[in-house]
Protein backbone atom coordinates (compact mmCIF):
# COMPACT_ATOMS: atom_id res chain seq x y z
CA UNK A 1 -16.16 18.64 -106.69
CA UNK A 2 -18.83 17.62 -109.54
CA UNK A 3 -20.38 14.37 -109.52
CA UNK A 4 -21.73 12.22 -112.41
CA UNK A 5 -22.90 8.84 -113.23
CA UNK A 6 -21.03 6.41 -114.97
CA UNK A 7 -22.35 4.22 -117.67
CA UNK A 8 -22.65 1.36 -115.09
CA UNK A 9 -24.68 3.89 -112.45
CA UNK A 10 -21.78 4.61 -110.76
CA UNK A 11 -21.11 7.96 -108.87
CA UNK A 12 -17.65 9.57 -109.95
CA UNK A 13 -16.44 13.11 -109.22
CA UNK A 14 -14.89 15.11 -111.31
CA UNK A 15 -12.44 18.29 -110.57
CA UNK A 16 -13.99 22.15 -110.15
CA UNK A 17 -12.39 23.49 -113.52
CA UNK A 18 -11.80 27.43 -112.83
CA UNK A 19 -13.51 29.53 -116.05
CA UNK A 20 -10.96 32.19 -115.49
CA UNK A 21 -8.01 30.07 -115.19
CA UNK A 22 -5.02 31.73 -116.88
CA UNK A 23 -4.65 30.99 -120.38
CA UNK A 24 -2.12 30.78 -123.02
CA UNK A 25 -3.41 32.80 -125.70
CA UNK A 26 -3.90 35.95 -122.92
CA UNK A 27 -0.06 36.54 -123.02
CA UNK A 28 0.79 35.93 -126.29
CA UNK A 29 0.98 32.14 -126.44
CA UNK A 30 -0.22 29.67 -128.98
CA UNK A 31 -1.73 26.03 -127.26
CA UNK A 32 -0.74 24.17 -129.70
CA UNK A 33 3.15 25.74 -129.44
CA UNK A 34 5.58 23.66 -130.13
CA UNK A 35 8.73 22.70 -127.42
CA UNK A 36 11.11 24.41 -129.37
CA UNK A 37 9.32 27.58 -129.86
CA UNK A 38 9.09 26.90 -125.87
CA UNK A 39 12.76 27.03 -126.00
CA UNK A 40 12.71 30.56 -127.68
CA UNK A 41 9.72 31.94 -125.65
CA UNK A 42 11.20 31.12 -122.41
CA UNK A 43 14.66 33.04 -123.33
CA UNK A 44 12.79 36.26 -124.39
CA UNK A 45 10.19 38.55 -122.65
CA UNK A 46 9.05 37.80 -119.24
CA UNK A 47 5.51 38.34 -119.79
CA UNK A 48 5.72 34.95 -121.95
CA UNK A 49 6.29 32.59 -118.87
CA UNK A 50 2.95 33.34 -117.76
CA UNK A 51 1.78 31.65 -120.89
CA UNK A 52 4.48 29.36 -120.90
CA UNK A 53 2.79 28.47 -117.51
CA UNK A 54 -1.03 27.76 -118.45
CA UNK A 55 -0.01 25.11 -121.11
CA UNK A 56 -1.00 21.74 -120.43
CA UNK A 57 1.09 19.61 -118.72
CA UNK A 58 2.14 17.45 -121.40
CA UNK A 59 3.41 20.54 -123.50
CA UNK A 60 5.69 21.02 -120.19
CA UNK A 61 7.48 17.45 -119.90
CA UNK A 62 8.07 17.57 -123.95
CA UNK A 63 9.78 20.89 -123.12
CA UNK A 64 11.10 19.18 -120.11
CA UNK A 65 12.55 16.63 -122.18
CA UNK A 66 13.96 18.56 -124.85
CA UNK A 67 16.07 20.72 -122.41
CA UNK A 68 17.19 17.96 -120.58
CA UNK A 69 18.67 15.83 -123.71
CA UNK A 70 20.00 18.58 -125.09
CA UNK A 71 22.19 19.67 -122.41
CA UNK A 72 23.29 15.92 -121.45
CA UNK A 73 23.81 15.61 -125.48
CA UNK A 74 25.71 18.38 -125.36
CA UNK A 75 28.32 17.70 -122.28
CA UNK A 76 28.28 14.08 -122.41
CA UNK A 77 27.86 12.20 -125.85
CA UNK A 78 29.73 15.82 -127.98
CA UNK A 79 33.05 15.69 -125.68
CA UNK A 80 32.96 11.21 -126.22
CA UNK A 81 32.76 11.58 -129.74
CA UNK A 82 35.46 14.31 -129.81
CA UNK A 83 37.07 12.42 -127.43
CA UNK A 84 36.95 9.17 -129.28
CA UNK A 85 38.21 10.60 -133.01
CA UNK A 86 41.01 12.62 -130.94
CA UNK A 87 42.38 9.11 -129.91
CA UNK A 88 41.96 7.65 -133.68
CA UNK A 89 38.79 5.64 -132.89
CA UNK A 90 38.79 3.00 -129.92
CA UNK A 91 40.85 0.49 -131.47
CA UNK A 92 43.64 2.93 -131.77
CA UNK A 93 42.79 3.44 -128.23
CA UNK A 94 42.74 -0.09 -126.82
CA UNK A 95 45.57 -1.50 -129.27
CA UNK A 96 48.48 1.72 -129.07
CA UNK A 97 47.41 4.57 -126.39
CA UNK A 98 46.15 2.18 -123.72
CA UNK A 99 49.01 0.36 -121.95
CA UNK A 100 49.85 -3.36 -122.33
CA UNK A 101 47.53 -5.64 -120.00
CA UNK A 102 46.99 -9.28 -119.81
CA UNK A 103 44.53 -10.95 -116.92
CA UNK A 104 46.50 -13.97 -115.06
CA UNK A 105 44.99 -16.14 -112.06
CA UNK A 106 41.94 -13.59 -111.99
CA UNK A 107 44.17 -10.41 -111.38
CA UNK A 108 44.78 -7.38 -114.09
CA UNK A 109 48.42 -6.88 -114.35
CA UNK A 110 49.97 -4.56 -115.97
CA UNK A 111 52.72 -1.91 -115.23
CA UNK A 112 51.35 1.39 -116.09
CA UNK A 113 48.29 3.64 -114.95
CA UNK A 114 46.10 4.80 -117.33
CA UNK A 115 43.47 7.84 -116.88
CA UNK A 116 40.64 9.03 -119.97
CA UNK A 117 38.66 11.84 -118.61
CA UNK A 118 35.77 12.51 -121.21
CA UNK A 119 33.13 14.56 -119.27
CA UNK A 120 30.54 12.70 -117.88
CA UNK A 121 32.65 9.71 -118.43
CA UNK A 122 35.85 8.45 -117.01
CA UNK A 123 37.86 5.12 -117.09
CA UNK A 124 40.67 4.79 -114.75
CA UNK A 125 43.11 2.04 -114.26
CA UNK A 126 44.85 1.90 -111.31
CA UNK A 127 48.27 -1.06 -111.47
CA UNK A 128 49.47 -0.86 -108.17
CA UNK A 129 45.90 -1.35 -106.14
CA UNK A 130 43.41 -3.80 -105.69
CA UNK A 131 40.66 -1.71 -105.60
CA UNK A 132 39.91 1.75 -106.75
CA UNK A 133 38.61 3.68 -104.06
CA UNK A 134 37.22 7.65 -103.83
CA UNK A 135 40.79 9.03 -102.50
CA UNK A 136 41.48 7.78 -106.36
CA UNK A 137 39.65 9.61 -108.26
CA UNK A 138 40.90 12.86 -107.41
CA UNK A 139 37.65 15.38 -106.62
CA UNK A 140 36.84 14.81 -110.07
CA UNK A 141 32.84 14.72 -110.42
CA UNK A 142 31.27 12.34 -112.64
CA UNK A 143 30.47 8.61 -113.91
CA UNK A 144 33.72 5.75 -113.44
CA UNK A 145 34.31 2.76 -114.89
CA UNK A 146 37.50 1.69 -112.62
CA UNK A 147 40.04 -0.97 -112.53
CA UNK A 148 42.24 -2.30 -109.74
CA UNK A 149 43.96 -5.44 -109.40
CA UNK A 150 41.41 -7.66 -108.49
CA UNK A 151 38.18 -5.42 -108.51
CA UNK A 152 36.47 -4.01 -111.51
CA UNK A 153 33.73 -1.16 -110.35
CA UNK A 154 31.08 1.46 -111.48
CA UNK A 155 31.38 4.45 -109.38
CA UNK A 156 28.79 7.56 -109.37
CA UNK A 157 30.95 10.59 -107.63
CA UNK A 158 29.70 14.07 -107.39
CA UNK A 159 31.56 16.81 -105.48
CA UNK A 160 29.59 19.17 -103.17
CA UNK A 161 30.08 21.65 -100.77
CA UNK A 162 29.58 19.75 -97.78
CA UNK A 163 29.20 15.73 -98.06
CA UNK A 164 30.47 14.59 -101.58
CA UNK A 165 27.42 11.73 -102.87
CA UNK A 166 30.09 8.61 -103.78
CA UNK A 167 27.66 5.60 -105.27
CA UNK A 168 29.42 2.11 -105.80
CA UNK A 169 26.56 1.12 -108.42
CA UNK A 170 28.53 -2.50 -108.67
CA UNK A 171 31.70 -4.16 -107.79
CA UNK A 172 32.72 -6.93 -109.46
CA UNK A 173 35.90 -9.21 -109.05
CA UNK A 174 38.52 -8.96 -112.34
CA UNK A 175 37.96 -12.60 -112.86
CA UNK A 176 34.34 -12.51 -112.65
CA UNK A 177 34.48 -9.45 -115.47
CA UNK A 178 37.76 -11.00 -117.31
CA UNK A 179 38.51 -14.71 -117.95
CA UNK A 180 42.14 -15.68 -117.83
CA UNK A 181 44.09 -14.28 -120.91
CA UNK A 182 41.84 -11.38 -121.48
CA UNK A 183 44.58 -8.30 -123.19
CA UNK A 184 43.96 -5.35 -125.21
CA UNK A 185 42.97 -7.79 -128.33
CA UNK A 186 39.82 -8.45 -126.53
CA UNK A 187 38.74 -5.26 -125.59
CA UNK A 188 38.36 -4.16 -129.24
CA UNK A 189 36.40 -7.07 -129.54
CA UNK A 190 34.27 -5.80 -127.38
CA UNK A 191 34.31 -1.84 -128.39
CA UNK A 192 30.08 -2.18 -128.20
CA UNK A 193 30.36 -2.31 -124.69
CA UNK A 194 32.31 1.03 -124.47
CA UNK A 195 29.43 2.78 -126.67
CA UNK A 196 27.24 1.25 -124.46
CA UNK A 197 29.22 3.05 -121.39
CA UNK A 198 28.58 6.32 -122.77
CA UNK A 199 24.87 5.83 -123.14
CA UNK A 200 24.53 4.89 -119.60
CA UNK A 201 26.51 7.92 -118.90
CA UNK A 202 24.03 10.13 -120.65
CA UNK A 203 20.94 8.52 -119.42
CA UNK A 204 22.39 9.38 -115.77
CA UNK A 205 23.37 12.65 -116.72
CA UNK A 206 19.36 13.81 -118.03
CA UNK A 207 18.59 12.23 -114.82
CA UNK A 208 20.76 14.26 -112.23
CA UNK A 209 19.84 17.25 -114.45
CA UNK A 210 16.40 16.81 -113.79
CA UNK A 211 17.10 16.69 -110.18
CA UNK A 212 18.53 19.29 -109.70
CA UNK A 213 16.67 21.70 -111.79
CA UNK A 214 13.16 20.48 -110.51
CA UNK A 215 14.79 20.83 -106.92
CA UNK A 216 15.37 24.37 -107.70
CA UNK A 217 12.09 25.00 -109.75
CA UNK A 218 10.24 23.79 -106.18
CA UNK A 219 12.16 26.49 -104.17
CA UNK A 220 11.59 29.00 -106.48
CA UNK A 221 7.90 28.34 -106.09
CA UNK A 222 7.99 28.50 -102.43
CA UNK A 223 9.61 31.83 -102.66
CA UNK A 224 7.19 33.48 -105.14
CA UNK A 225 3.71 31.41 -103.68
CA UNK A 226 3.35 34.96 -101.54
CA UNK A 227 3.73 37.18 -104.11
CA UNK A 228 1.76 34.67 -106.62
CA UNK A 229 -0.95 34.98 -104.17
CA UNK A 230 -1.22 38.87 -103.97
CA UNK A 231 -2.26 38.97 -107.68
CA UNK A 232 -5.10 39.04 -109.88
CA UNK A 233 -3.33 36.15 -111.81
CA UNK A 234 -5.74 33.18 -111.35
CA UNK A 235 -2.68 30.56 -110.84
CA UNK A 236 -2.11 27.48 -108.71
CA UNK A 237 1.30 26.15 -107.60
CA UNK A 238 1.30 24.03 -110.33
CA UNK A 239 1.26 26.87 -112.89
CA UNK A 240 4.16 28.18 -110.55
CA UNK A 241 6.25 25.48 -110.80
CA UNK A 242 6.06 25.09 -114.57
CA UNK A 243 6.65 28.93 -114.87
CA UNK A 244 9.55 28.48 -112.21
CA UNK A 245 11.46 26.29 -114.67
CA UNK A 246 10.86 27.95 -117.38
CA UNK A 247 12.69 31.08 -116.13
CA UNK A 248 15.76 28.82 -115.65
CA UNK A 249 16.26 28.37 -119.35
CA UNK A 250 18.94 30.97 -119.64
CA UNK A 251 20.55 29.66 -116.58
CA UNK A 252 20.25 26.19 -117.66
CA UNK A 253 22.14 26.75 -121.36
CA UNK A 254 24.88 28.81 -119.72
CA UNK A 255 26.22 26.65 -117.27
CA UNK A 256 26.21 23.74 -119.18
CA UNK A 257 27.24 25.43 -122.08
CA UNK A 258 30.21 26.40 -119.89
CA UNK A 259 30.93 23.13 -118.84
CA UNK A 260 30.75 21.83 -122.58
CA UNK A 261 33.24 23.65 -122.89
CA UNK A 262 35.29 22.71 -120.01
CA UNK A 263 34.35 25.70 -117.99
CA UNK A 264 36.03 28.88 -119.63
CA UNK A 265 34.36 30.56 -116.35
CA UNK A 266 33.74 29.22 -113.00
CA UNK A 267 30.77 27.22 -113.02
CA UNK A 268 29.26 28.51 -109.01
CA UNK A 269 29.55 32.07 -111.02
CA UNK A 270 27.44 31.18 -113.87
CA UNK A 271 24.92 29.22 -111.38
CA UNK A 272 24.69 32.49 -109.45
CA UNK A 273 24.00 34.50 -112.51
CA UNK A 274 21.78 31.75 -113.64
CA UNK A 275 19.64 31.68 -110.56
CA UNK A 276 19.26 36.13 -110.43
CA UNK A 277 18.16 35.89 -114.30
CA UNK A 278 15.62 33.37 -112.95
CA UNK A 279 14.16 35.39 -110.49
CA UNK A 280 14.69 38.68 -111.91
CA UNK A 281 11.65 37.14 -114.36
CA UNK A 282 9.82 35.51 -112.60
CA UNK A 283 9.32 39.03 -110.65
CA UNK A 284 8.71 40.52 -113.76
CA UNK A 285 6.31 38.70 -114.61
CA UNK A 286 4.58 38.65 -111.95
CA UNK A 287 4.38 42.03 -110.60
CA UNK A 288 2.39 43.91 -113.26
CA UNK A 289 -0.77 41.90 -111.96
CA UNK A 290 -0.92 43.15 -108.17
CA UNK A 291 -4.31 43.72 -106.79
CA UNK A 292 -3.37 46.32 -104.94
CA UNK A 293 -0.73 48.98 -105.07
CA UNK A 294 0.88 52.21 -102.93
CA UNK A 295 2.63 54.71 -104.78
CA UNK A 296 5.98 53.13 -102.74
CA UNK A 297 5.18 49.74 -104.88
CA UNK A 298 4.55 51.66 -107.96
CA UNK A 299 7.75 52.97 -107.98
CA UNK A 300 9.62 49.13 -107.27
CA UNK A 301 6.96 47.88 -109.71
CA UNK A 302 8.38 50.00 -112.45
CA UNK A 303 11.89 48.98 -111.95
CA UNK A 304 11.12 45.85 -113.32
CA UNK A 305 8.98 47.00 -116.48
């Protein structure tokens, strides 16, 4: 650490800065890139996500960001539009398609079920039960806006492997949400709501993305910090991490691509593929900068040029 004094005599440290930290322009990459040329740089050579790497950190989240809305713009708030026109707008939704419905002595009664499945957003009505409840909704992952008899709630369901994650965000009784008299007439009154719905749904989905591609950015540099370290690359983890996601891009825009459009191929294939592409280039990139090298590593090391 540095030290200097403030302008009120105060002794502050600074951080070392490391003259022969990797930088940008060594492999190819302009500072001052923007996050969409990010976009096209991270999809193309490998030798790029080095310089993809040394950026600054706040040329990362914008990139960050721009991934992120894009794919929750593309399989959220594309299929609800589609969704929404393929119905004839939601008044043509609420006043024909949607079954008849009236709210007497604080319970929803009507004499039909009703399902809309728009991905990333789901309403289900359910006539003959008080509550929804997870046996209801079928295995389907996603974000629920659900209505029983005499409860109203906002589930978060996704479906994993082992133990599926089921979040009641709120439940609400029907006459708490619904006054007496409440029918189909009302909900297109209130049609703002419902665009509101789908926002929420979006937010959430940027947010789960970001989960679990940061989760997966962290293993990945945990896997490579051995071979990061063997290199004449001067790196920290933090330049690891970025680079990490980075090399997901491909994987990123095919699986969600995929489920855009409502998985032409299964989705733990394109995850799998998605993951190899990732480390295939992060290897790549990384193993042309070995200190030191046998003639048996040569011979790998080429493989990957």
């Amino acid at each position: 650490m540095r030290y200097y004094i403030d302008e009120k005599g105060m002794q502050k440290a600074t951080p070392e800065v490391n003259p022969n930290h990797i930088k940008p322009n060594d492999f190819g990459v302009d500072e001052k890139v923007s996050v969409f040329e990010q976009l096209f740089l991270s999809i193309g050579k490998a030798k790029a996500l080095t310089g993809l790497a040394a950026l600054k950190s706040s040329k990362f989240v914008g990139y960050l960001l721009l991934i992120l809305t894009m794919m929750s713009f593309l399989v959220t708030v594309i299929p609800a539009a589609a969704a929404i026109a393929q119905f004839g707008g939601f008044e043509k939704l609420f006043g024909q398609t949607l079954p008849a419905f009236t709210v007497q002595d604080g319970e929803l009664v009507t004499d039909e079920d009703f399902e809309m499945n728009v991905q990333g957003v789901h309403i289900l009505l359910k006539h003959d039960v008080d509550s929804v409840s997870k046996e209801d909704l079928n295995g389907i992952s996603g974000v629920y806006y659900t209505f029983g008899k005499k409860q109203v709630k906002m589930i978060v369901y996704q479906k994993q492997n082992t133990d599926d994650f089921y979040n009641e965000v709120y439940v609400l009784p029907v006459s708490t949400m619904f006054p007496d008299g409440f029918n189909n007439q009302s909900l297109i009154d209130y049609i703002w709501a419902w665009y509101l719905g789908i926002f929420f749904g979006f937010i959430w989905r940027i947010i789960t993305l970001a989960g679990r591609y940061l989760l997966l950015s962290l293993i990945l540099m945990l896997v490579f910090n051995g071979l990061m370290e063997k290199t004449t690359l001067e790196m920290n983890r933090s330049d690891l991490f970025k680079m990490a996601f980075y090399a997901q891009t491909i994987g990123i825009n095919i699986v969600n691509i995929n489920q855009a459009f409502g998985y032409l191929l299964p989705a733990s294939l394109l995850s799998i593929v998605g993951m190899f592409v990732a480390v295939y280039k992060m290897r790549k990139a990384l193993m042309p900068y070995l200190r030191e090298i046998n003639s048996d590593d040569e011979e790998r090391r080429n493989l990957f040029r």
